[in-house]
PDB file of N, CA and C in Angstrom:
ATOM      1  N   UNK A   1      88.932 119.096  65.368  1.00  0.00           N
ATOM      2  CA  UNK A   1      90.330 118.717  65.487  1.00  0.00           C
ATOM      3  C   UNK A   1      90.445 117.348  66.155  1.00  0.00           C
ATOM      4  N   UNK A   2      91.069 116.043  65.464  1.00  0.00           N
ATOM      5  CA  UNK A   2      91.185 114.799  66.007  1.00  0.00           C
ATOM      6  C   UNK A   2      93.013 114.932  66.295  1.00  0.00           C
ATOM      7  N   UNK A   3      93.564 114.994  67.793  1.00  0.00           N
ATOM      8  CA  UNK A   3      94.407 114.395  67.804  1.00  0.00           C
ATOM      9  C   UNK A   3      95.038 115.696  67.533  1.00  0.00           C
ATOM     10  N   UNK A   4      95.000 117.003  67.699  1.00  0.00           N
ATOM     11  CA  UNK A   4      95.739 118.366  67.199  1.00  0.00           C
ATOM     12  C   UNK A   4      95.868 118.598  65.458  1.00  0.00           C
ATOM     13  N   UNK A   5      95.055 117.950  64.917  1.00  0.00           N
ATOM     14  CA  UNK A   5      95.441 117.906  63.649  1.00  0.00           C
ATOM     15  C   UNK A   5      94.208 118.532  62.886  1.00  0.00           C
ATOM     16  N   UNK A   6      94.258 119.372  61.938  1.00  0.00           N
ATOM     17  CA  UNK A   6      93.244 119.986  61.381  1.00  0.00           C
ATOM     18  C   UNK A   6      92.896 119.291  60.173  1.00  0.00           C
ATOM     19  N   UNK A   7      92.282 119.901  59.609  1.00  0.00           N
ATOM     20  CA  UNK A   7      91.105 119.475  58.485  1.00  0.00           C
ATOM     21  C   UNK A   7      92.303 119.144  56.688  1.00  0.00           C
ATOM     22  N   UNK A   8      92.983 120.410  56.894  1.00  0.00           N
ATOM     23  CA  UNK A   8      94.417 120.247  55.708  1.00  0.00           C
ATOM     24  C   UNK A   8      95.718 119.077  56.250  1.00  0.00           C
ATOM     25  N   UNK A   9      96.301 118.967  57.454  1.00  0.00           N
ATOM     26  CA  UNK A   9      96.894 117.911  57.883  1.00  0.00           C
ATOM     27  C   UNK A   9      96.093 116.444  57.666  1.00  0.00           C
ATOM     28  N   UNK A  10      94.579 116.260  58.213  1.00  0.00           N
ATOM     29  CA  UNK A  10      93.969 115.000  57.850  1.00  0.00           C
ATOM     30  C   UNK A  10      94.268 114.394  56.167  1.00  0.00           C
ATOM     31  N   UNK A  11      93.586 115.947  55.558  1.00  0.00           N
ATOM     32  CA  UNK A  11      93.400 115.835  53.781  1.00  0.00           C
ATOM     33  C   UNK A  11      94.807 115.416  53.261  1.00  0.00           C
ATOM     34  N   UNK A  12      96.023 115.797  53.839  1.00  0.00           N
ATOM     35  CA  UNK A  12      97.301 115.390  52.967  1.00  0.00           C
ATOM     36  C   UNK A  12      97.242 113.726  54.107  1.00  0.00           C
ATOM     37  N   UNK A  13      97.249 113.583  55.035  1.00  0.00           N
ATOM     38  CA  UNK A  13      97.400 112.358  55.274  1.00  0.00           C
ATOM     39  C   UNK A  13      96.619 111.551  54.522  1.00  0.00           C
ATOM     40  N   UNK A  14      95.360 111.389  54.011  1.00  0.00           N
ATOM     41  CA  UNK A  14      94.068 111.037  53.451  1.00  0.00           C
ATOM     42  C   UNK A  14      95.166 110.260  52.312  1.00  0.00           C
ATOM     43  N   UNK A  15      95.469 111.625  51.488  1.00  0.00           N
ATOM     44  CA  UNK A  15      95.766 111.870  50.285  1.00  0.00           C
ATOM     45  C   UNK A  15      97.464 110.423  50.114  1.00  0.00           C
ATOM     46  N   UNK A  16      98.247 110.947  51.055  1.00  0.00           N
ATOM     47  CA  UNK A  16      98.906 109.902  51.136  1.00  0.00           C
ATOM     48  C   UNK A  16      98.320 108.796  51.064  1.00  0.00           C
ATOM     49  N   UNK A  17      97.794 108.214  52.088  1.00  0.00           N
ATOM     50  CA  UNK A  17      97.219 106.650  52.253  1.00  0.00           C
ATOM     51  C   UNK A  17      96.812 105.971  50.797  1.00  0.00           C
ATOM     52  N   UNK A  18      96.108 107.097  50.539  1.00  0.00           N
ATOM     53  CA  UNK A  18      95.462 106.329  48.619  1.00  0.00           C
ATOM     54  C   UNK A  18      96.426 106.474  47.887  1.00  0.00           C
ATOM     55  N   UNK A  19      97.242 107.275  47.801  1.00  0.00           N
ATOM     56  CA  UNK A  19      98.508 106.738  46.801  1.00  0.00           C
ATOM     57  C   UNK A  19      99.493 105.239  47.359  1.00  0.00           C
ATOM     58  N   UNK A  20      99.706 105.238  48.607  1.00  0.00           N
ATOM     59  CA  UNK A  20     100.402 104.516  48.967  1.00  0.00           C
ATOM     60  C   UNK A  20      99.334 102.968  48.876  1.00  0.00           C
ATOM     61  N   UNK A  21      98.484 102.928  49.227  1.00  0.00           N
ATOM     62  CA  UNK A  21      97.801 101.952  49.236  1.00  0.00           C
ATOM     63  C   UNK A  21      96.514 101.704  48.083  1.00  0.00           C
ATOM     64  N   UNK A  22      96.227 102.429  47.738  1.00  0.00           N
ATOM     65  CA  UNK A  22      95.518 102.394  46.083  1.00  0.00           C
ATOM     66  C   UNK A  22      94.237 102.475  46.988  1.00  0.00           C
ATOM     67  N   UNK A  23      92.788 102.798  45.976  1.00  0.00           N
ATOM     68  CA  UNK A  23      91.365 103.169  46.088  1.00  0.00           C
ATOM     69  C   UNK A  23      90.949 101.419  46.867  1.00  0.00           C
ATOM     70  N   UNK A  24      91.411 100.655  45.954  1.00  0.00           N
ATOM     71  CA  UNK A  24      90.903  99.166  45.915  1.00  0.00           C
ATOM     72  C   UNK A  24      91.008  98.501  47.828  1.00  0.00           C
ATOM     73  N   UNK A  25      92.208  98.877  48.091  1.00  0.00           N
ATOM     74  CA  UNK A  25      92.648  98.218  49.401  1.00  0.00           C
ATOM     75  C   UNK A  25      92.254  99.219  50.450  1.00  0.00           C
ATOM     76  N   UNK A  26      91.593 100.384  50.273  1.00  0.00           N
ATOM     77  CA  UNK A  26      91.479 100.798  51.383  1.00  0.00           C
ATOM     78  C   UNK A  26      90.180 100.467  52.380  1.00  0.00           C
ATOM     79  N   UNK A  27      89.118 100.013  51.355  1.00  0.00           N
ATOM     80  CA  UNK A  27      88.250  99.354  52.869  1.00  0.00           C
ATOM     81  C   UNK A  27      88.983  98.359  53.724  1.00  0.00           C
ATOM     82  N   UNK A  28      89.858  97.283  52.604  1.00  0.00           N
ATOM     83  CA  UNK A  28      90.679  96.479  53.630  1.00  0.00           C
ATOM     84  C   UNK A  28      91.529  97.169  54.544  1.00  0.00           C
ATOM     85  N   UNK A  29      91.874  98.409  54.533  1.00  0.00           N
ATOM     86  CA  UNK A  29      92.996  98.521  55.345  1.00  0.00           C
ATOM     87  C   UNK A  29      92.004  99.581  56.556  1.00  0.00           C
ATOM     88  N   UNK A  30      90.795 100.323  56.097  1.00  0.00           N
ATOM     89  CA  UNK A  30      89.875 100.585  57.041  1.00  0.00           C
ATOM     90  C   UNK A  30      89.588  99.310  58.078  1.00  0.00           C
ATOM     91  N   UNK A  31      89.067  98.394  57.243  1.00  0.00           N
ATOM     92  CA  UNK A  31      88.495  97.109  58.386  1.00  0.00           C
ATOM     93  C   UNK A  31      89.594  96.864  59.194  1.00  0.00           C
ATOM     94  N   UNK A  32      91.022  96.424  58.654  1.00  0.00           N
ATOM     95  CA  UNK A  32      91.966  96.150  59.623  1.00  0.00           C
ATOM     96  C   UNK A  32      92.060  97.104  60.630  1.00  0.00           C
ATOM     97  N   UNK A  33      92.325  98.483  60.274  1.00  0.00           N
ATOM     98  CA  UNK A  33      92.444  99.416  61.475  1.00  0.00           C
ATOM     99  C   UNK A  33      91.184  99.059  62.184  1.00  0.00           C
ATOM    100  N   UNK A  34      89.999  99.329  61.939  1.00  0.00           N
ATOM    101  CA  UNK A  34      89.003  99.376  63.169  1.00  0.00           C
ATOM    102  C   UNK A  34      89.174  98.005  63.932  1.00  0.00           C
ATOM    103  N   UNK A  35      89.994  96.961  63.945  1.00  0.00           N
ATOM    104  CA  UNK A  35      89.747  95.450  64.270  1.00  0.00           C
ATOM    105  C   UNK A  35      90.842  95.760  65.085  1.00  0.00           C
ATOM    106  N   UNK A  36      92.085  96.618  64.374  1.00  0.00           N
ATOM    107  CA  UNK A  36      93.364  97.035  65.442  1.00  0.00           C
ATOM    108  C   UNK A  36      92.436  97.662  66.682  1.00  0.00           C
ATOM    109  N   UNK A  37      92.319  98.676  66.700  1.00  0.00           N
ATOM    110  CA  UNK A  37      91.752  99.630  67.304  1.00  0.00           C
ATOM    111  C   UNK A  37      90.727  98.838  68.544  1.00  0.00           C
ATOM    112  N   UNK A  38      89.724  97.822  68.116  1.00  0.00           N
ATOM    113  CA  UNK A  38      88.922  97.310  68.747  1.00  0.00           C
ATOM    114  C   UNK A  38      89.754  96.151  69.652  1.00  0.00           C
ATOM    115  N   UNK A  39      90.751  95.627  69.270  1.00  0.00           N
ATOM    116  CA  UNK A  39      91.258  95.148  69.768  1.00  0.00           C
ATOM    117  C   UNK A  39      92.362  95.191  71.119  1.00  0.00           C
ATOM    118  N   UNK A  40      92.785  96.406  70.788  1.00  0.00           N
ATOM    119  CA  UNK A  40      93.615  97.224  71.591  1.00  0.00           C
ATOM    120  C   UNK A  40      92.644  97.861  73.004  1.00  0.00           C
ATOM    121  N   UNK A  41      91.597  98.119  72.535  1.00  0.00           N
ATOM    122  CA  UNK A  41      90.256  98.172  73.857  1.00  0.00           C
ATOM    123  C   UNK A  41      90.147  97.230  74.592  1.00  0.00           C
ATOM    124  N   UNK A  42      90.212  96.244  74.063  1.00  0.00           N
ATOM    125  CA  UNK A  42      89.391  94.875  74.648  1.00  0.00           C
ATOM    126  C   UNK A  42      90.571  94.878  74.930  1.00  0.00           C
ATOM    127  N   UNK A  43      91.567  94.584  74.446  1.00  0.00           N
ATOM    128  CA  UNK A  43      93.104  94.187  75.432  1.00  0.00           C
ATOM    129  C   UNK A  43      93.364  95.397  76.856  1.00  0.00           C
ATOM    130  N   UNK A  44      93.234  96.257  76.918  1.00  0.00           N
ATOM    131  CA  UNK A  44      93.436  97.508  77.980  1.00  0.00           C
ATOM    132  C   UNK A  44      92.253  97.119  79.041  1.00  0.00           C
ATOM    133  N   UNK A  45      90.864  96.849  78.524  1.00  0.00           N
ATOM    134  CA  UNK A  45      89.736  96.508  79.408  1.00  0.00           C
ATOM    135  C   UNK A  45      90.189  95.509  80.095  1.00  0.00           C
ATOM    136  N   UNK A  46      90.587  94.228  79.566  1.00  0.00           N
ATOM    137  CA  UNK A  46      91.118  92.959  80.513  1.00  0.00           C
ATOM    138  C   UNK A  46      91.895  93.379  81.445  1.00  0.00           C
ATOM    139  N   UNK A  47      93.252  94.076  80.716  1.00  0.00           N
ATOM    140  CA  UNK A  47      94.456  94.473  81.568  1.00  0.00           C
ATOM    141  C   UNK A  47      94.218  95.105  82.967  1.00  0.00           C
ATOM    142  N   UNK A  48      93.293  96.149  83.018  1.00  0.00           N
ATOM    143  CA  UNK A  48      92.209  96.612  83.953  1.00  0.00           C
ATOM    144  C   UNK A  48      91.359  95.926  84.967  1.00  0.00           C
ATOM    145  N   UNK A  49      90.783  94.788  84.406  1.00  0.00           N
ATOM    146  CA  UNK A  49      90.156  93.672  85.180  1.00  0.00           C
ATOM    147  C   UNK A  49      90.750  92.930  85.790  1.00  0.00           C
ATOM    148  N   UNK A  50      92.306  92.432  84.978  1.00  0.00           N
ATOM    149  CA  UNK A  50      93.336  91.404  85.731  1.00  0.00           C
ATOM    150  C   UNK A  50      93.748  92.578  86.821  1.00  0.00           C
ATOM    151  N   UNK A  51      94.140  93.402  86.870  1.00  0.00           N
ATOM    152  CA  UNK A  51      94.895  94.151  87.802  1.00  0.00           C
ATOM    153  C   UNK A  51      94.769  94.491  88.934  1.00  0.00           C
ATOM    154  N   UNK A  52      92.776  94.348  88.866  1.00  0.00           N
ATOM    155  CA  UNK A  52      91.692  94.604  89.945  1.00  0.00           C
ATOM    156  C   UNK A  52      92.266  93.650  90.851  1.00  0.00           C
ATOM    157  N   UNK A  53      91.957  91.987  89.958  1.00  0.00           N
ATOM    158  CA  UNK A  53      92.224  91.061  90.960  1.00  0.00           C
ATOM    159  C   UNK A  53      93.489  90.443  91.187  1.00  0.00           C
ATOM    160  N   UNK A  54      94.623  91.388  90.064  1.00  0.00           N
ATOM    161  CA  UNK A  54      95.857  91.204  91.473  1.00  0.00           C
ATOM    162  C   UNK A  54      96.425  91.694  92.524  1.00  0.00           C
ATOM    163  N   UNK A  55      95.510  92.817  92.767  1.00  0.00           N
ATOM    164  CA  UNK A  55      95.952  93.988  93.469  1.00  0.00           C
ATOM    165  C   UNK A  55      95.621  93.010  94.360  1.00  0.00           C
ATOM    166  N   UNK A  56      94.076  92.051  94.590  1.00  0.00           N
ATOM    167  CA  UNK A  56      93.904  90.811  95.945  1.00  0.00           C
ATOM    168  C   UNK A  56      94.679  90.140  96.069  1.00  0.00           C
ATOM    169  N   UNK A  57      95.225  89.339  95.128  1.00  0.00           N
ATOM    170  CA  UNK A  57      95.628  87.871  95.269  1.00  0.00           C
ATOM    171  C   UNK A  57      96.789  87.715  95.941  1.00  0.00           C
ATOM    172  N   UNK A  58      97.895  88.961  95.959  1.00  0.00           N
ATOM    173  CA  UNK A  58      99.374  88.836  96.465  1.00  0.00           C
ATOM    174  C   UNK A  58      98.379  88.913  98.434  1.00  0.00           C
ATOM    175  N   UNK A  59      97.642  89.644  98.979  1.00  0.00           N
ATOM    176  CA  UNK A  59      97.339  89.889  99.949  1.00  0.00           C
ATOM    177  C   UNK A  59      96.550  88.716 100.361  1.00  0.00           C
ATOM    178  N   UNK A  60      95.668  87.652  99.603  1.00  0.00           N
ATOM    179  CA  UNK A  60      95.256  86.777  99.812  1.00  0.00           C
ATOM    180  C   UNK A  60      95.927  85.709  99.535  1.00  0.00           C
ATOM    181  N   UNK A  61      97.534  85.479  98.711  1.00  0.00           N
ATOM    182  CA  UNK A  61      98.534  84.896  99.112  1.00  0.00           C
ATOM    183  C   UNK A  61      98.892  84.741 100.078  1.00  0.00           C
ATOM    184  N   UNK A  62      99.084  86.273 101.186  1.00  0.00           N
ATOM    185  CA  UNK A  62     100.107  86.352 102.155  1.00  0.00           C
ATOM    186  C   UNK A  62      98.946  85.386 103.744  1.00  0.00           C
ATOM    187  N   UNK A  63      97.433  86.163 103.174  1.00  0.00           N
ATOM    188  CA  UNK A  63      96.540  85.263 104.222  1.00  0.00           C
ATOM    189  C   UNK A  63      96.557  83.808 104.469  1.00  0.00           C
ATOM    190  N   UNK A  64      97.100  83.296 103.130  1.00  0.00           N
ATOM    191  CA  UNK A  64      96.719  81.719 103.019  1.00  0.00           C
ATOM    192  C   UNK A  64      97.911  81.099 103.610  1.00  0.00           C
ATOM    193  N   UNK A  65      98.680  81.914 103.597  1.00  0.00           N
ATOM    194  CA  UNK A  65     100.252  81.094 103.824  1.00  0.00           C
ATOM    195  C   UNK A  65     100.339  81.213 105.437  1.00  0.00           C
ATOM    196  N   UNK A  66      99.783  82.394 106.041  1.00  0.00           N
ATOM    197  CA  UNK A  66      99.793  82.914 107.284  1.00  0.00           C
ATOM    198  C   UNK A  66      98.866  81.709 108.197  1.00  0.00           C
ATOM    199  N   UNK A  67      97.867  81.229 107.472  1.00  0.00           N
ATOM    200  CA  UNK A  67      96.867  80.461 107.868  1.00  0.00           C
ATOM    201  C   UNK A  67      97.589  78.992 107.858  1.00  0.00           C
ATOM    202  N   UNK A  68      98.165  79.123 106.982  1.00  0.00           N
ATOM    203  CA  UNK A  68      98.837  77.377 106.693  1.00  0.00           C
ATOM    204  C   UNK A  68     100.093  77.629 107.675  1.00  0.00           C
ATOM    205  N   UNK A  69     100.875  78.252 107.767  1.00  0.00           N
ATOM    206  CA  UNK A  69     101.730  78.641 109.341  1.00  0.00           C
ATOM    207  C   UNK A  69     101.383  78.241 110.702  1.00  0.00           C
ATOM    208  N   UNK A  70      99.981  78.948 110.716  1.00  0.00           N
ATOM    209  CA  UNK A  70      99.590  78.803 111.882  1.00  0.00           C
ATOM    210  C   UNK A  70      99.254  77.415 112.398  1.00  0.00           C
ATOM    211  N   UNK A  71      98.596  76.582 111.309  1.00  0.00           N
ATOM    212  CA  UNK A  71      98.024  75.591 110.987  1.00  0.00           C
ATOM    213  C   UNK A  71      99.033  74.565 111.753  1.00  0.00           C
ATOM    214  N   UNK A  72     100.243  74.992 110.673  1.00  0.00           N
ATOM    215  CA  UNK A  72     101.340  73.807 111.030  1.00  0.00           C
ATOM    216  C   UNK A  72     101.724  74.286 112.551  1.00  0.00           C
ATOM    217  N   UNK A  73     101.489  75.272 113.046  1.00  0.00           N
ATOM    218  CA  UNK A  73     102.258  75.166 114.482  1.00  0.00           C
ATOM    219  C   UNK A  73     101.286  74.467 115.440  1.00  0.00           C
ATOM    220  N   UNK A  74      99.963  74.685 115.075  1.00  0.00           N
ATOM    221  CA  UNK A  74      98.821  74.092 115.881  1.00  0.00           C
ATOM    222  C   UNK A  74      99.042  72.412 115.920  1.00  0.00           C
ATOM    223  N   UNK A  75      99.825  72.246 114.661  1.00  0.00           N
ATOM    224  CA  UNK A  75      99.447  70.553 114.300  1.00  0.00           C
ATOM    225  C   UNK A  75     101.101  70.262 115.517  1.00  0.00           C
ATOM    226  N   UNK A  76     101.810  70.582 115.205  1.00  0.00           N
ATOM    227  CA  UNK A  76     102.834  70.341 115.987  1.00  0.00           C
ATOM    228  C   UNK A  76     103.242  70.193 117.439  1.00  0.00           C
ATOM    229  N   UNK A  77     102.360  71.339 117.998  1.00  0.00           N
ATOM    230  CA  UNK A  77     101.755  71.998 119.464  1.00  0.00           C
ATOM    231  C   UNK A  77     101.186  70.042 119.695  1.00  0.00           C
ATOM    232  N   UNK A  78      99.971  69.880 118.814  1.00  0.00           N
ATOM    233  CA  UNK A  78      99.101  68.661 119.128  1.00  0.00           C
ATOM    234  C   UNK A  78     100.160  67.191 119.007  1.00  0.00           C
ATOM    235  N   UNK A  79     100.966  66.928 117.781  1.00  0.00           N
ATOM    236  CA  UNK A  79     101.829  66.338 118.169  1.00  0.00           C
ATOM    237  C   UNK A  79     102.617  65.939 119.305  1.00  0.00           C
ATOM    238  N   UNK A  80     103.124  67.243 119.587  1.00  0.00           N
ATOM    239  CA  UNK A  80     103.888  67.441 120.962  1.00  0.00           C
ATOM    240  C   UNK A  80     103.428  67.013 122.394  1.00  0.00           C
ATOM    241  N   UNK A  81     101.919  67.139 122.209  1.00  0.00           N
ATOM    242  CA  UNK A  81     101.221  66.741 123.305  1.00  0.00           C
ATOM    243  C   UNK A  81     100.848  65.784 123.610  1.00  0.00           C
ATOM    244  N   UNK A  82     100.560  65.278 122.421  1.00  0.00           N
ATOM    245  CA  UNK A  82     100.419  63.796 121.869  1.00  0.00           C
ATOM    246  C   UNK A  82     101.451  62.730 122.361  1.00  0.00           C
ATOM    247  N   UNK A  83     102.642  63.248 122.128  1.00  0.00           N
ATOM    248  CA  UNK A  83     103.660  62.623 122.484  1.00  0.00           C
ATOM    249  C   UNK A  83     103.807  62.324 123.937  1.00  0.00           C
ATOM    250  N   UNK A  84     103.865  63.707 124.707  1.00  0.00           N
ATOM    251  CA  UNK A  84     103.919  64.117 126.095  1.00  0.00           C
ATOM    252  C   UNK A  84     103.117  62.960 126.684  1.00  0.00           C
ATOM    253  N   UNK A  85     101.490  62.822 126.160  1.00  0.00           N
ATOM    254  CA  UNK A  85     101.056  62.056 127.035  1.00  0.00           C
ATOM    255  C   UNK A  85     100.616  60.675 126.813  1.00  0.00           C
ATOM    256  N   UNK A  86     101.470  60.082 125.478  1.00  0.00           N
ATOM    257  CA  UNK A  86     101.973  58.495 125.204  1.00  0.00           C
ATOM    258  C   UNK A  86     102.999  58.311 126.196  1.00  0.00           C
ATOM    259  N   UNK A  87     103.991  59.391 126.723  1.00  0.00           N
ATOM    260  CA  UNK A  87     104.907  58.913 127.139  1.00  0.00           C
ATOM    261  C   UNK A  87     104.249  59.016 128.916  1.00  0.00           C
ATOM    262  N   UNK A  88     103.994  59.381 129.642  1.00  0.00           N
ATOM    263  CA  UNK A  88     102.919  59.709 130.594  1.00  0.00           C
ATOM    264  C   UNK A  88     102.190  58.421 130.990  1.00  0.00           C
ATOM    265  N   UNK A  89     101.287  58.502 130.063  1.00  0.00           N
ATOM    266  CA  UNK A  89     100.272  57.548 129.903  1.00  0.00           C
ATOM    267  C   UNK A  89     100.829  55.788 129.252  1.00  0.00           C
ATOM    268  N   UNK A  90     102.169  55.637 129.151  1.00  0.00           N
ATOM    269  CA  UNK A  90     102.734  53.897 128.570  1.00  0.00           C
ATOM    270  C   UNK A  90     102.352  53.247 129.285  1.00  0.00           C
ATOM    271  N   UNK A  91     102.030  53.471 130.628  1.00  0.00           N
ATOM    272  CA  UNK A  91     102.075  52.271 131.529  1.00  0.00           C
ATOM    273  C   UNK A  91     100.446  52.147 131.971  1.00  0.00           C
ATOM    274  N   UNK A  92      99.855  52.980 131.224  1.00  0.00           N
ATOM    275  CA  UNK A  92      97.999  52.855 131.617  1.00  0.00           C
ATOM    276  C   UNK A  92      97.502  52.731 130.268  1.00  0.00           C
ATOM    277  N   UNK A  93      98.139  51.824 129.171  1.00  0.00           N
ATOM    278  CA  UNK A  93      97.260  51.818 128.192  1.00  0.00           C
ATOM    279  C   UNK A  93      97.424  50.016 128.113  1.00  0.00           C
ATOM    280  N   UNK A  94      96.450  49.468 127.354  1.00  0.00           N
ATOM    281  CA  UNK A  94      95.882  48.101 127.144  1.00  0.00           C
ATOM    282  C   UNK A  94      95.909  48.401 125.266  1.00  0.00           C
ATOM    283  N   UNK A  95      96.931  46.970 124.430  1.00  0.00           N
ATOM    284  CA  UNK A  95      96.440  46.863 123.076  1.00  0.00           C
ATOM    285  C   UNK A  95      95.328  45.540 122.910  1.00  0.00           C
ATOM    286  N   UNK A  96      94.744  45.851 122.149  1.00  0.00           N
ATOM    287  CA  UNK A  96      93.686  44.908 121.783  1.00  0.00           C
ATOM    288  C   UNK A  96      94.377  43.707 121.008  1.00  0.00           C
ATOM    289  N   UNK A  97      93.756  42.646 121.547  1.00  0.00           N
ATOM    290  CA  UNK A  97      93.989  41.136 121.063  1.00  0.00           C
ATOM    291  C   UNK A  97      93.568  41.432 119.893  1.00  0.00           C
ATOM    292  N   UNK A  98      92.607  41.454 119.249  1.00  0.00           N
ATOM    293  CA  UNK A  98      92.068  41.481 118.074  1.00  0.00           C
ATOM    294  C   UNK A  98      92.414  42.451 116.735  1.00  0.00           C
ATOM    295  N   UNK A  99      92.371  43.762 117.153  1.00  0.00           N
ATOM    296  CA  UNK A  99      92.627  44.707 116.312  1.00  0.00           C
ATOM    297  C   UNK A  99      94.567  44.988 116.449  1.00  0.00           C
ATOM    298  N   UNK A 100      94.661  45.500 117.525  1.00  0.00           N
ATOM    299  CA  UNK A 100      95.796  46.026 118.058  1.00  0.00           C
ATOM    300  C   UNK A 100      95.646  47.218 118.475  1.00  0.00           C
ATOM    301  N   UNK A 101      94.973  48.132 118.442  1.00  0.00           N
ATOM    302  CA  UNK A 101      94.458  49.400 118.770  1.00  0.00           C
ATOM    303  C   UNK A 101      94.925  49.748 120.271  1.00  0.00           C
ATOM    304  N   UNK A 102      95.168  50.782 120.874  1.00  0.00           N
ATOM    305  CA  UNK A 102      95.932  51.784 121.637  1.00  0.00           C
ATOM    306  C   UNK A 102      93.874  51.585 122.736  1.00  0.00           C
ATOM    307  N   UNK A 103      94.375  51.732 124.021  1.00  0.00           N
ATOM    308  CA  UNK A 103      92.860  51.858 124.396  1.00  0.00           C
ATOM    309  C   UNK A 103      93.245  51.942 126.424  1.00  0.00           C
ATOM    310  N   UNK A 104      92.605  52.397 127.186  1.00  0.00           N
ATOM    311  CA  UNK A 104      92.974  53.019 128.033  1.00  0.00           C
ATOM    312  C   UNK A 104      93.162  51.982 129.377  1.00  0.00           C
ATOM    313  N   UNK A 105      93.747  51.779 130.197  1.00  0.00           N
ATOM    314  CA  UNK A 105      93.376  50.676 131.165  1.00  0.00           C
ATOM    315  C   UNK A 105      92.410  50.491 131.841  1.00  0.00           C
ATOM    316  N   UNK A 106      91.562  51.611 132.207  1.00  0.00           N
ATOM    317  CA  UNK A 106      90.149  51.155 132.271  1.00  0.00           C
ATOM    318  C   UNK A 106      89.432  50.945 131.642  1.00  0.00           C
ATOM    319  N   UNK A 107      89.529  50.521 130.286  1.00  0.00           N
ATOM    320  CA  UNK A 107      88.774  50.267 129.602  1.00  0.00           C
ATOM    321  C   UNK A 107      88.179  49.193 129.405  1.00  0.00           C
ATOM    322  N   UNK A 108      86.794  48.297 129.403  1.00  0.00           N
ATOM    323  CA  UNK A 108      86.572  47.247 129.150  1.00  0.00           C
ATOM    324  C   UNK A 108      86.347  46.374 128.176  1.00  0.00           C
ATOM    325  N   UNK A 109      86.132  47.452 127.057  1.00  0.00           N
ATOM    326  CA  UNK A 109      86.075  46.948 125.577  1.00  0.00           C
ATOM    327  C   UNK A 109      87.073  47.940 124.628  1.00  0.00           C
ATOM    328  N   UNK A 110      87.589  47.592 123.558  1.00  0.00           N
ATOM    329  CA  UNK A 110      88.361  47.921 122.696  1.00  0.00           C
ATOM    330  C   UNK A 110      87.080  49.338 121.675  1.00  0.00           C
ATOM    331  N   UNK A 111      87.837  50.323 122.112  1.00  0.00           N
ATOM    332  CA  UNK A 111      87.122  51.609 121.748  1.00  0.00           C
ATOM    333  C   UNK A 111      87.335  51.220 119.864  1.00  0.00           C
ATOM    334  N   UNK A 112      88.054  50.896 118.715  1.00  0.00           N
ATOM    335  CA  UNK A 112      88.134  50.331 117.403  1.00  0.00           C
ATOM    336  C   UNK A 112      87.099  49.626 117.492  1.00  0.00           C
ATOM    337  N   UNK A 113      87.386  48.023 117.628  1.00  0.00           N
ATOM    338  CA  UNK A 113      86.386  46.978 117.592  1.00  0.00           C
ATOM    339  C   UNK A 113      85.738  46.550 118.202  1.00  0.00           C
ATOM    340  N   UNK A 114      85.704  46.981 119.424  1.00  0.00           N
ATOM    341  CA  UNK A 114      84.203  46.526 120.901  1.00  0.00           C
ATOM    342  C   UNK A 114      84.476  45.253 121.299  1.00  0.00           C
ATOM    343  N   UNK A 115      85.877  44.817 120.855  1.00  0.00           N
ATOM    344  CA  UNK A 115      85.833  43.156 121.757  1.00  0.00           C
ATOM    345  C   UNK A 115      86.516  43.575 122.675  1.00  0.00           C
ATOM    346  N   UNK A 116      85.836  42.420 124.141  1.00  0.00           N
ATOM    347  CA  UNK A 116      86.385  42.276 124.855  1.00  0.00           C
ATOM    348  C   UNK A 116      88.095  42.476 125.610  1.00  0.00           C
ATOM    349  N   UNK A 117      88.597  43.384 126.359  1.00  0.00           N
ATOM    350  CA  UNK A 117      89.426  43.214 126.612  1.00  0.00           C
ATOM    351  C   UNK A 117      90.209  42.712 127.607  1.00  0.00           C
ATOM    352  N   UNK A 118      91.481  42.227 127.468  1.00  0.00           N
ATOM    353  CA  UNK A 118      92.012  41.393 128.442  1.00  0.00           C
ATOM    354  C   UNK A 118      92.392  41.723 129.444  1.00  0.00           C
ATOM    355  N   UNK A 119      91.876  41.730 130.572  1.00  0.00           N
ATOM    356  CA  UNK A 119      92.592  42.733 132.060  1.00  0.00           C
ATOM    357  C   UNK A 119      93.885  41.688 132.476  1.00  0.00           C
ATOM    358  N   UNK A 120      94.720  42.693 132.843  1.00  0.00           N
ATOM    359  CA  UNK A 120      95.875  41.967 133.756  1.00  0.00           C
ATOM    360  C   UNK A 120      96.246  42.051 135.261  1.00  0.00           C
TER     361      UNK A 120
END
């Protein structure tokens, strides 16, 4: 039994198909079905494989974004501090004659280009 169907249900279906489709066309319409059929596998197998790896990707979405969050608050935090201690530090920094570069008042050479710097 294929499918609940017995041996007299197959034979009148059989029997249909060759009238409806003649002796001549039915390997063609055999080959097409098995190519349907094979095809419909291979389409369900993928569907199966994609599904594996989307069941990750929304969760390794949510990691990447969580990471790039964090990221930006770290960069901001450093900004902030950055700022804090340009403003702190204006009156103990030296720019270079040469380059222009940011460099510390004790400093004796230009941390960029190594020339000489100008004490005041």
């Amino acid at each position: 039994m294929i499918l609940g169907l017995g041996v007299p249900e197959l034979l009148v279906i059989l029997i249909v198909v060759l009238v409806i489709f003649g002796p001549k066309n039915l390997p063609k319409l055999g080959k097409s079905l098995g190519e349907t059929v094979k095809n419909v596998r291979e389409g369900m197998d993928s569907d199966l494989d994609e599904g594996k790896d989307k069941d990750k990707a929304p969760a390794k979405a949510v990691a990447e974004k969580a990471e790039a969050v964090e990221a930006a608050a770290v960069e901001a935090e450093v900004v902030e501090a950055v700022a804090d201690a340009e403003e702190v530090a204006e009156a103990d920094v030296i720019f270079c004659s040469k380059c222009g570069a940011k460099n510390s008042a004790e400093s004796a050479f230009c941390s960029k280009c190594g020339a000489k710097l100008a004490s005041e």
